[in-house]
ModelCIF file with pLDDT and N, C-alpha, C, O atoms, coordinates in Angstrom:
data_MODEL
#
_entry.id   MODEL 
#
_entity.id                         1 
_entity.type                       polymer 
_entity.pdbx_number_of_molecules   1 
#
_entity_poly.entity_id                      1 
_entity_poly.type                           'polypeptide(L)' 
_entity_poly.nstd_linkage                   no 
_entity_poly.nstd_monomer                   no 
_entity_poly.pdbx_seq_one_letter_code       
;(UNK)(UNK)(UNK)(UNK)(UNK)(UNK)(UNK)(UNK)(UNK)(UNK)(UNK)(UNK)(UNK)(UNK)(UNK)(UNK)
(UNK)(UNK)(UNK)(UNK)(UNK)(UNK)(UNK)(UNK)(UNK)(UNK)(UNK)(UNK)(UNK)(UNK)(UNK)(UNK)
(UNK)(UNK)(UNK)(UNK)(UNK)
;
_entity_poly.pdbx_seq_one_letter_code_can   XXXXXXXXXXXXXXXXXXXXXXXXXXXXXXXXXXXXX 
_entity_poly.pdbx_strand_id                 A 
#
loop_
_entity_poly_seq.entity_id 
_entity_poly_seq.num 
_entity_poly_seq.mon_id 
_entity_poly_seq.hetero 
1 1  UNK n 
1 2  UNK n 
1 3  UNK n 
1 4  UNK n 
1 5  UNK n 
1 6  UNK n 
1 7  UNK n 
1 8  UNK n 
1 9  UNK n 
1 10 UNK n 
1 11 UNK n 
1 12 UNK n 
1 13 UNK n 
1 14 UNK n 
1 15 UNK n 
1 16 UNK n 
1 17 UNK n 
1 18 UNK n 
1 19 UNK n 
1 20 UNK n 
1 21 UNK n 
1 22 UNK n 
1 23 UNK n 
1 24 UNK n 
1 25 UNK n 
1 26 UNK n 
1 27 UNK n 
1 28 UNK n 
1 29 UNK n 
1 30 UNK n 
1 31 UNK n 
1 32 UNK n 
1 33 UNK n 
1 34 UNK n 
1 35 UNK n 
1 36 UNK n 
1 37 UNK n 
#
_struct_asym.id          A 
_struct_asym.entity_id   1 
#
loop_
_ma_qa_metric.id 
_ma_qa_metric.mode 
_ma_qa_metric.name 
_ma_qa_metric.software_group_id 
_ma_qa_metric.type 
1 global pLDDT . pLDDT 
2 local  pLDDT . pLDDT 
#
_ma_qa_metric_global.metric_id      1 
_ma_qa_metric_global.metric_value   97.22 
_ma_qa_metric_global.model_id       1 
_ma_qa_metric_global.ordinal_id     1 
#
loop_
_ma_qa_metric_local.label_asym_id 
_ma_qa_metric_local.label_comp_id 
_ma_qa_metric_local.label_seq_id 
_ma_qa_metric_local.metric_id 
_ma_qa_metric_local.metric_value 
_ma_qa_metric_local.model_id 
_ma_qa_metric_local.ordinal_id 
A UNK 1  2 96.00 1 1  
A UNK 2  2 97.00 1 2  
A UNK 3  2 98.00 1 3  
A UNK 4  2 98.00 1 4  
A UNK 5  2 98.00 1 5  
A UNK 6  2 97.00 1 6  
A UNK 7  2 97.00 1 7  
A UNK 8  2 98.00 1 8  
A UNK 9  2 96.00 1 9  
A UNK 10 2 96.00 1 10 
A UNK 11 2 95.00 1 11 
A UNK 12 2 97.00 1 12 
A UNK 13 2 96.00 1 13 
A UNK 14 2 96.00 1 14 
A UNK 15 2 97.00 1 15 
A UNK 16 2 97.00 1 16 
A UNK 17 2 97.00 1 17 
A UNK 18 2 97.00 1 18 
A UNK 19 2 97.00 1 19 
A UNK 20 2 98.00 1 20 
A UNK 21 2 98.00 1 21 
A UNK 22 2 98.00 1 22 
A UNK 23 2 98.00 1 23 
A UNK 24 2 98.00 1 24 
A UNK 25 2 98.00 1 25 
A UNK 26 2 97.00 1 26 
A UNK 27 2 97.00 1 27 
A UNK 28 2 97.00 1 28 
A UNK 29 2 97.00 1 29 
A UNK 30 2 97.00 1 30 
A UNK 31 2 97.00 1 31 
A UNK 32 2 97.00 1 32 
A UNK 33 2 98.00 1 33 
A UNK 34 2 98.00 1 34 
A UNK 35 2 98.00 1 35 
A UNK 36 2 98.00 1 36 
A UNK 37 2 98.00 1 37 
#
loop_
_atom_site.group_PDB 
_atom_site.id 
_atom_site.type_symbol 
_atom_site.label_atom_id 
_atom_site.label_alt_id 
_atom_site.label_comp_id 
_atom_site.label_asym_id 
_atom_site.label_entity_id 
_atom_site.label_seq_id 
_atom_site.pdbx_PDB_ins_code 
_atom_site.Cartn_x 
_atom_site.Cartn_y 
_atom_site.Cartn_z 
_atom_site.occupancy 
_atom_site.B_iso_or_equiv 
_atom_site.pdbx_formal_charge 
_atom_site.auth_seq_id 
_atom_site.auth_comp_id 
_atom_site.auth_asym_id 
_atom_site.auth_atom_id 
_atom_site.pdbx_PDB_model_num 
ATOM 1   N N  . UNK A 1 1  ? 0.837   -1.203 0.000  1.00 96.00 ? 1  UNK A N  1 
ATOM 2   C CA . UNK A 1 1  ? 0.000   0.000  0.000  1.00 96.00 ? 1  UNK A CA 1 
ATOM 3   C C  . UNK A 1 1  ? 0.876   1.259  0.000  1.00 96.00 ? 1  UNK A C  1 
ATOM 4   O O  . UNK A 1 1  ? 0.652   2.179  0.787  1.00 96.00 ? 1  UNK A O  1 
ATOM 5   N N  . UNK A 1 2  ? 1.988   1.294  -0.991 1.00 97.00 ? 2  UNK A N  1 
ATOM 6   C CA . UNK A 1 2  ? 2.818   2.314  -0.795 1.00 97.00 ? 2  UNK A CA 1 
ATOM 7   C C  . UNK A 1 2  ? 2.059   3.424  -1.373 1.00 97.00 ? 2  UNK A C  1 
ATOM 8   O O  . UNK A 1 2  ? 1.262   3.413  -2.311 1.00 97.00 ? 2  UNK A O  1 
ATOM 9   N N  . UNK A 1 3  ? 2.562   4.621  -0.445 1.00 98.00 ? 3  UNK A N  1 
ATOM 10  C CA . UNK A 1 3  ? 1.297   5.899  -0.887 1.00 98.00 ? 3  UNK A CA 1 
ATOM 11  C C  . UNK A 1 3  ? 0.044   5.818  -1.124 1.00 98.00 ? 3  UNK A C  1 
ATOM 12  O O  . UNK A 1 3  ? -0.467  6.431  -2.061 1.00 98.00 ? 3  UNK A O  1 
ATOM 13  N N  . UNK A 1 4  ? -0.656  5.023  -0.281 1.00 98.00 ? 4  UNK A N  1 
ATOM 14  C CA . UNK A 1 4  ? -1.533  4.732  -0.119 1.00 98.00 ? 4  UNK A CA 1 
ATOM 15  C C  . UNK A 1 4  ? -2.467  6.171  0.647  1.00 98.00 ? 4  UNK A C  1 
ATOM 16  O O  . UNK A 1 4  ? -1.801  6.456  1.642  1.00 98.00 ? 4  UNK A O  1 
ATOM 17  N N  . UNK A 1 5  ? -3.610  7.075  0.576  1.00 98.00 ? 5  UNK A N  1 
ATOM 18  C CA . UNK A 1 5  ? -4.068  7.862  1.477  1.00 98.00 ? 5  UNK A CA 1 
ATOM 19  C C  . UNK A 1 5  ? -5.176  7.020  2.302  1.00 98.00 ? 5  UNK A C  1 
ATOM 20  O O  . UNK A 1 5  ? -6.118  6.360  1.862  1.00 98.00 ? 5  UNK A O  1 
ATOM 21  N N  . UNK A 1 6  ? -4.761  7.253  3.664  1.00 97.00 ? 6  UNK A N  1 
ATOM 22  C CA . UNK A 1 6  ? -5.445  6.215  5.021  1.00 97.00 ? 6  UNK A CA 1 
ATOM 23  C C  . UNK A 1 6  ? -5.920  7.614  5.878  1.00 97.00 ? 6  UNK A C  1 
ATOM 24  O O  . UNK A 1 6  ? -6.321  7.497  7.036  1.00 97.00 ? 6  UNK A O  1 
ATOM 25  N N  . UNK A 1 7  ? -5.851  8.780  5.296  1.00 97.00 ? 7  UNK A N  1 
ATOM 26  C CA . UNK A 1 7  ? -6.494  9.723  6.586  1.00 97.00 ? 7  UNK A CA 1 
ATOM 27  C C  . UNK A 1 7  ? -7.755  9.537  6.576  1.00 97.00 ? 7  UNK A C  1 
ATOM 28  O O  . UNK A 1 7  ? -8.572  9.027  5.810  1.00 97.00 ? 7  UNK A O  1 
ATOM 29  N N  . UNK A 1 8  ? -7.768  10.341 8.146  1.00 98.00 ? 8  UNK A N  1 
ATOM 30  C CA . UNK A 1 8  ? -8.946  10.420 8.686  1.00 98.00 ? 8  UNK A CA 1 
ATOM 31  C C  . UNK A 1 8  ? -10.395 8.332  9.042  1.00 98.00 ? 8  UNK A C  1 
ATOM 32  O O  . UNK A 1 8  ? -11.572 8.048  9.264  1.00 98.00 ? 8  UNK A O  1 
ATOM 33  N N  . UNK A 1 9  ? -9.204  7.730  8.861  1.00 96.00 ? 9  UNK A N  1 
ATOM 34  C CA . UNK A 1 9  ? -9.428  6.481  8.656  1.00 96.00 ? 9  UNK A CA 1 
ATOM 35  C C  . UNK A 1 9  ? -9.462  6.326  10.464 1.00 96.00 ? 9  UNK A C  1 
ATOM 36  O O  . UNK A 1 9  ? -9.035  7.242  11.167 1.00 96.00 ? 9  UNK A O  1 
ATOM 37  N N  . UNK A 1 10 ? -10.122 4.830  11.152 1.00 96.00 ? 10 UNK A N  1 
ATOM 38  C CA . UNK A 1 10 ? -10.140 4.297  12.300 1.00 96.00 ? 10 UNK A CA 1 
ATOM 39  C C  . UNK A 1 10 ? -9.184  3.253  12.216 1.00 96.00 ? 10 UNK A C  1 
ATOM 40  O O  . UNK A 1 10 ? -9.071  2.926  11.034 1.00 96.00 ? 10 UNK A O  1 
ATOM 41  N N  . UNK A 1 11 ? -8.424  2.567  12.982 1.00 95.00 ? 11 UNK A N  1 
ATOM 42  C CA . UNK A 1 11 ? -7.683  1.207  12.969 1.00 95.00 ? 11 UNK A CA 1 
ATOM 43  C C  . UNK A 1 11 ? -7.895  0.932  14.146 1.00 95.00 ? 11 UNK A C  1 
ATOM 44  O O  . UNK A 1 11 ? -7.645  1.531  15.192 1.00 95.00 ? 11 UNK A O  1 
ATOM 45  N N  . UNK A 1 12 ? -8.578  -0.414 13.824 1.00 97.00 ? 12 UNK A N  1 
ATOM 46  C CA . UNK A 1 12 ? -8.499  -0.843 15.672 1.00 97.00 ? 12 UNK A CA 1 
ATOM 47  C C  . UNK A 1 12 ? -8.642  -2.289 15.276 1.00 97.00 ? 12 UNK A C  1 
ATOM 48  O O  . UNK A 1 12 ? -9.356  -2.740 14.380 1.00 97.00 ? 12 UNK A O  1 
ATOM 49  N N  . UNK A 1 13 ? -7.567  -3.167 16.376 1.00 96.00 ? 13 UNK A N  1 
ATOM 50  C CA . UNK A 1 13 ? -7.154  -4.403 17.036 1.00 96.00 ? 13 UNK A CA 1 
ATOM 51  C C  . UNK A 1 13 ? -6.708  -5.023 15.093 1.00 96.00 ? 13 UNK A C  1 
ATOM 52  O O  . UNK A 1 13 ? -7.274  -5.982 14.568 1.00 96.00 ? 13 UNK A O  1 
ATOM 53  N N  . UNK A 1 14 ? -5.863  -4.360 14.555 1.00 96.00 ? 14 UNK A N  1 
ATOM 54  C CA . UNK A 1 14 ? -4.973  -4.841 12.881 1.00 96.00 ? 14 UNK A CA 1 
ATOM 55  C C  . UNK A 1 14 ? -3.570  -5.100 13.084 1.00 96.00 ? 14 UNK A C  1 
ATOM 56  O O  . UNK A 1 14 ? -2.862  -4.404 13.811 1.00 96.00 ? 14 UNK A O  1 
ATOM 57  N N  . UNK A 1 15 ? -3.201  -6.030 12.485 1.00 97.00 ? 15 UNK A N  1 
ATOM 58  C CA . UNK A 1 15 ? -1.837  -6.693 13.064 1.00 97.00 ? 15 UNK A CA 1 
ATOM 59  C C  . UNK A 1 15 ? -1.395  -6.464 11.496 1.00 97.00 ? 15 UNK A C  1 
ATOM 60  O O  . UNK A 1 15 ? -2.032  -7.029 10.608 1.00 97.00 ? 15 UNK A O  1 
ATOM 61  N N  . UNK A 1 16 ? -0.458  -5.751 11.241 1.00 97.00 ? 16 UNK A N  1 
ATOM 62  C CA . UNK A 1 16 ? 0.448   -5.574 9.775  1.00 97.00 ? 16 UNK A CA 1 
ATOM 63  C C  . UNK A 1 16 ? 1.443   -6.488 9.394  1.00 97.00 ? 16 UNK A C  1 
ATOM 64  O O  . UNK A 1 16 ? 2.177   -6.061 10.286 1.00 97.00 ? 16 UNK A O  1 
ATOM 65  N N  . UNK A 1 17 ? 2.020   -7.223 8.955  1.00 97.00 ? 17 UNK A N  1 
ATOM 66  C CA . UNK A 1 17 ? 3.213   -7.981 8.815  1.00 97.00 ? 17 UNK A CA 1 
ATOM 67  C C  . UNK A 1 17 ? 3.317   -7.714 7.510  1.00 97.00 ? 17 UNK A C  1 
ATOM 68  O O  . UNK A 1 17 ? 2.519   -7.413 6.622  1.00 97.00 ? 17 UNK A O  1 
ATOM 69  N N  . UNK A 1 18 ? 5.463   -8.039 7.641  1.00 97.00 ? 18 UNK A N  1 
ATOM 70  C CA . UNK A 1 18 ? 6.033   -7.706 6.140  1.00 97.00 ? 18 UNK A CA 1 
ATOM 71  C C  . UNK A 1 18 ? 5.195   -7.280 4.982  1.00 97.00 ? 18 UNK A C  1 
ATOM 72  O O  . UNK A 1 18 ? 4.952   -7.937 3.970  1.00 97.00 ? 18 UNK A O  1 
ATOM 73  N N  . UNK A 1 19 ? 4.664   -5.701 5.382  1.00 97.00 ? 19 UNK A N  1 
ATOM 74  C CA . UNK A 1 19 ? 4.023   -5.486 4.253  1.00 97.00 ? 19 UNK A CA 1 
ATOM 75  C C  . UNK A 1 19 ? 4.678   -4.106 3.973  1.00 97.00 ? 19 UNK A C  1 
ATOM 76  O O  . UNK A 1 19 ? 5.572   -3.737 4.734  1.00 97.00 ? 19 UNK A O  1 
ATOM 77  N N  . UNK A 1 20 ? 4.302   -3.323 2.942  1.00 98.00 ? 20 UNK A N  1 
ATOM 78  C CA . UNK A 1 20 ? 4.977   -1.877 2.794  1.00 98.00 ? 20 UNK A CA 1 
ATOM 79  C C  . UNK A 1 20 ? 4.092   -1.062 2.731  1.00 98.00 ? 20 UNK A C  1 
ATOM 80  O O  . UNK A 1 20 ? 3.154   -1.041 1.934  1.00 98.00 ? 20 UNK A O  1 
ATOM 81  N N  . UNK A 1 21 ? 4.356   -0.273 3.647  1.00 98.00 ? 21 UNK A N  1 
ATOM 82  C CA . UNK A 1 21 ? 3.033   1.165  3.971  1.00 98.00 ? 21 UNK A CA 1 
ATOM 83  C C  . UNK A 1 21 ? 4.038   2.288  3.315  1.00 98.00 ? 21 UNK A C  1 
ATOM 84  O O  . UNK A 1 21 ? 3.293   3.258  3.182  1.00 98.00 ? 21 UNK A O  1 
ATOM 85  N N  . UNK A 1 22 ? 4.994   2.567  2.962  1.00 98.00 ? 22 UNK A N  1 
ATOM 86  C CA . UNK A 1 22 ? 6.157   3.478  2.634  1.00 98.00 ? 22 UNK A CA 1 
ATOM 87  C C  . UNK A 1 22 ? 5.029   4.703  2.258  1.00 98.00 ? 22 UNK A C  1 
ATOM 88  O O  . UNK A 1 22 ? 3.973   4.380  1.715  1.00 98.00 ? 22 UNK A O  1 
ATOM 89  N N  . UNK A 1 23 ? 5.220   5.643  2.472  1.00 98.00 ? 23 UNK A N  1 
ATOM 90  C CA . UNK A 1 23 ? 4.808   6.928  1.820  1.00 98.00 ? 23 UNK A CA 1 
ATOM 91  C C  . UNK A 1 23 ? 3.300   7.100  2.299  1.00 98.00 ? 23 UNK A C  1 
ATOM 92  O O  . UNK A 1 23 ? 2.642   7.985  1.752  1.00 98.00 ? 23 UNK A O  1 
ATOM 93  N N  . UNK A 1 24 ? 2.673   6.268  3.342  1.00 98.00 ? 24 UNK A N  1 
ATOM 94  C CA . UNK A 1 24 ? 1.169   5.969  3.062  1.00 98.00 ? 24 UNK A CA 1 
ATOM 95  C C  . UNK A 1 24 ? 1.098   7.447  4.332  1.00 98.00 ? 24 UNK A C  1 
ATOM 96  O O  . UNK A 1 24 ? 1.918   7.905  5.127  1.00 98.00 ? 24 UNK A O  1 
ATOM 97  N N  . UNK A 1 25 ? -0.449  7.829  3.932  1.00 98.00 ? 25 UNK A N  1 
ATOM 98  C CA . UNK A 1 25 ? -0.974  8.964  4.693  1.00 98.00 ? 25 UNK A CA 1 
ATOM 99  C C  . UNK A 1 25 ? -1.781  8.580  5.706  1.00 98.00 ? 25 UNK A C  1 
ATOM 100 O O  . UNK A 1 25 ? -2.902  8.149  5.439  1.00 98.00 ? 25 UNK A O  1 
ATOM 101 N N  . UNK A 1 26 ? -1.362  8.672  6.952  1.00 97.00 ? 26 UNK A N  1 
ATOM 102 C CA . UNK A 1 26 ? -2.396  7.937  8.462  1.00 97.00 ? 26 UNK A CA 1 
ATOM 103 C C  . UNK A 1 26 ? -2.822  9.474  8.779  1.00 97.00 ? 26 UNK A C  1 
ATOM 104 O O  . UNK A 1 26 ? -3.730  9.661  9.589  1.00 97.00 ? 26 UNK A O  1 
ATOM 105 N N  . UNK A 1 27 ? -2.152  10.623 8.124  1.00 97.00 ? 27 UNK A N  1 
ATOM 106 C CA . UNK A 1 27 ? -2.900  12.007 9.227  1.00 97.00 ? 27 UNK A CA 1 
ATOM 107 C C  . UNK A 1 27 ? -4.482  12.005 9.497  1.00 97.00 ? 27 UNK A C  1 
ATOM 108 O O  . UNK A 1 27 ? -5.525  11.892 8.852  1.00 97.00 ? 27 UNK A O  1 
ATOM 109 N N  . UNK A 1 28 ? -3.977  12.231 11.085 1.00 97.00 ? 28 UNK A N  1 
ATOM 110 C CA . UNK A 1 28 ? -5.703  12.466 11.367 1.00 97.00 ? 28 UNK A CA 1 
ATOM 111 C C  . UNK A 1 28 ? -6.476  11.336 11.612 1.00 97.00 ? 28 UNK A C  1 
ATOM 112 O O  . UNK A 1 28 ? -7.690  11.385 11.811 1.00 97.00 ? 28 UNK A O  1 
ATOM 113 N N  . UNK A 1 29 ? -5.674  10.113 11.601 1.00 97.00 ? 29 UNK A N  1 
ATOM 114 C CA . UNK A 1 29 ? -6.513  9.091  12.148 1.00 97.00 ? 29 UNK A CA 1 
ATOM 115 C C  . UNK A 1 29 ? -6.334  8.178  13.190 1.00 97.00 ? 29 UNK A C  1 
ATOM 116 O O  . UNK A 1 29 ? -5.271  8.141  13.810 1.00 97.00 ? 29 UNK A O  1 
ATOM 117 N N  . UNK A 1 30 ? -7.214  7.483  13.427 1.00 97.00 ? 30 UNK A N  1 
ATOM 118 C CA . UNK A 1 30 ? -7.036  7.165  15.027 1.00 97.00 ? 30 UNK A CA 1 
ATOM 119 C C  . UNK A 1 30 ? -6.580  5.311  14.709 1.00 97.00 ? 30 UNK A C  1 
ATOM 120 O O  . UNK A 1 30 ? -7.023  4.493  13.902 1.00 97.00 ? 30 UNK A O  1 
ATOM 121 N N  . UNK A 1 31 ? -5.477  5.225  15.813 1.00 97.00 ? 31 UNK A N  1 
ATOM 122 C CA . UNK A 1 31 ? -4.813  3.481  15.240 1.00 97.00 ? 31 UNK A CA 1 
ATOM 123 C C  . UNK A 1 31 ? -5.062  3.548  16.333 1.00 97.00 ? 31 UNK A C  1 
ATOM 124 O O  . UNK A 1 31 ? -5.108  4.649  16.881 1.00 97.00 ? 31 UNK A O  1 
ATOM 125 N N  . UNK A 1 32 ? -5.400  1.931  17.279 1.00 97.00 ? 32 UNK A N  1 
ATOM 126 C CA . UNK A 1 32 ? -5.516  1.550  18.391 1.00 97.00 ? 32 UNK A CA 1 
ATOM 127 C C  . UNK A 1 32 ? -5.227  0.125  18.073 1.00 97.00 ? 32 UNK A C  1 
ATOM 128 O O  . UNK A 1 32 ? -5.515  -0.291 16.951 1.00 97.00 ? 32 UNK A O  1 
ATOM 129 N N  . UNK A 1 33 ? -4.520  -0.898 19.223 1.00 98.00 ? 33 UNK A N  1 
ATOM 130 C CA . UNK A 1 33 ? -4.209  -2.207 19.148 1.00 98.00 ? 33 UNK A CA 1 
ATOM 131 C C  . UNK A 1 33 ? -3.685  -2.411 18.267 1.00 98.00 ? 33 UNK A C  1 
ATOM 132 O O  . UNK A 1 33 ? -4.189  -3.441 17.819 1.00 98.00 ? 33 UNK A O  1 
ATOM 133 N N  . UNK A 1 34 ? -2.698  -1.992 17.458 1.00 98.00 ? 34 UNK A N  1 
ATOM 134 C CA . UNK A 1 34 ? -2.144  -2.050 16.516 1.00 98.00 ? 34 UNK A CA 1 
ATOM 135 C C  . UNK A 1 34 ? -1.009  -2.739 16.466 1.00 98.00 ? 34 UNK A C  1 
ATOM 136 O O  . UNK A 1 34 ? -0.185  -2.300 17.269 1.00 98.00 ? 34 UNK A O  1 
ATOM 137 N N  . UNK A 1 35 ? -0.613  -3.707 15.797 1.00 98.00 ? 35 UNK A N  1 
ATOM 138 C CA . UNK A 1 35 ? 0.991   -3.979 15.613 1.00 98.00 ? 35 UNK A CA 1 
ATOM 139 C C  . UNK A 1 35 ? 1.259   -3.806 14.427 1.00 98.00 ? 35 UNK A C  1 
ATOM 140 O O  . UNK A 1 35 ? 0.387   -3.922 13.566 1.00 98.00 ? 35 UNK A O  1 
ATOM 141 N N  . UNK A 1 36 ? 2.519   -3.496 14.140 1.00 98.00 ? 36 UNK A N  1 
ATOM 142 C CA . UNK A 1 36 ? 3.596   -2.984 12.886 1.00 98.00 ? 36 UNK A CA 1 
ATOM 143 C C  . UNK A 1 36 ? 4.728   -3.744 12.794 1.00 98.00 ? 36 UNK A C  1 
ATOM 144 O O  . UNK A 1 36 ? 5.822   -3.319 13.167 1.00 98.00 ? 36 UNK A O  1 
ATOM 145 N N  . UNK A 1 37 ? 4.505   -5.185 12.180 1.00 98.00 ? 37 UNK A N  1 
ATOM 146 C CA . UNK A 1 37 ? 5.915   -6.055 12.335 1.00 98.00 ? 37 UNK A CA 1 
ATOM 147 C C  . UNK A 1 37 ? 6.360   -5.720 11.200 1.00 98.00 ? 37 UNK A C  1 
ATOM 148 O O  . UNK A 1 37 ? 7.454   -6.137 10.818 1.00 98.00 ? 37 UNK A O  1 
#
């Protein structure tokens, strides 16, 4: 999901693995329970 736009988005209880967020836009949104392996 490189450069992906994720604002203003919710995240709750998402577990990420070896994936690529590079460049992606989270402003403004709310992550909770989150892991980022």
């Amino acid at each position: 999901l490189r450069n992906a736009d994720l604002r203003y988005i919710m995240v709750d209880y998402v577990i990420w693995r070896f994936s690529n967020l590079s460049g992606a836009n989270f402003s403004h949104s709310d992550i909770y329970n989150t892991v980022f392996d």
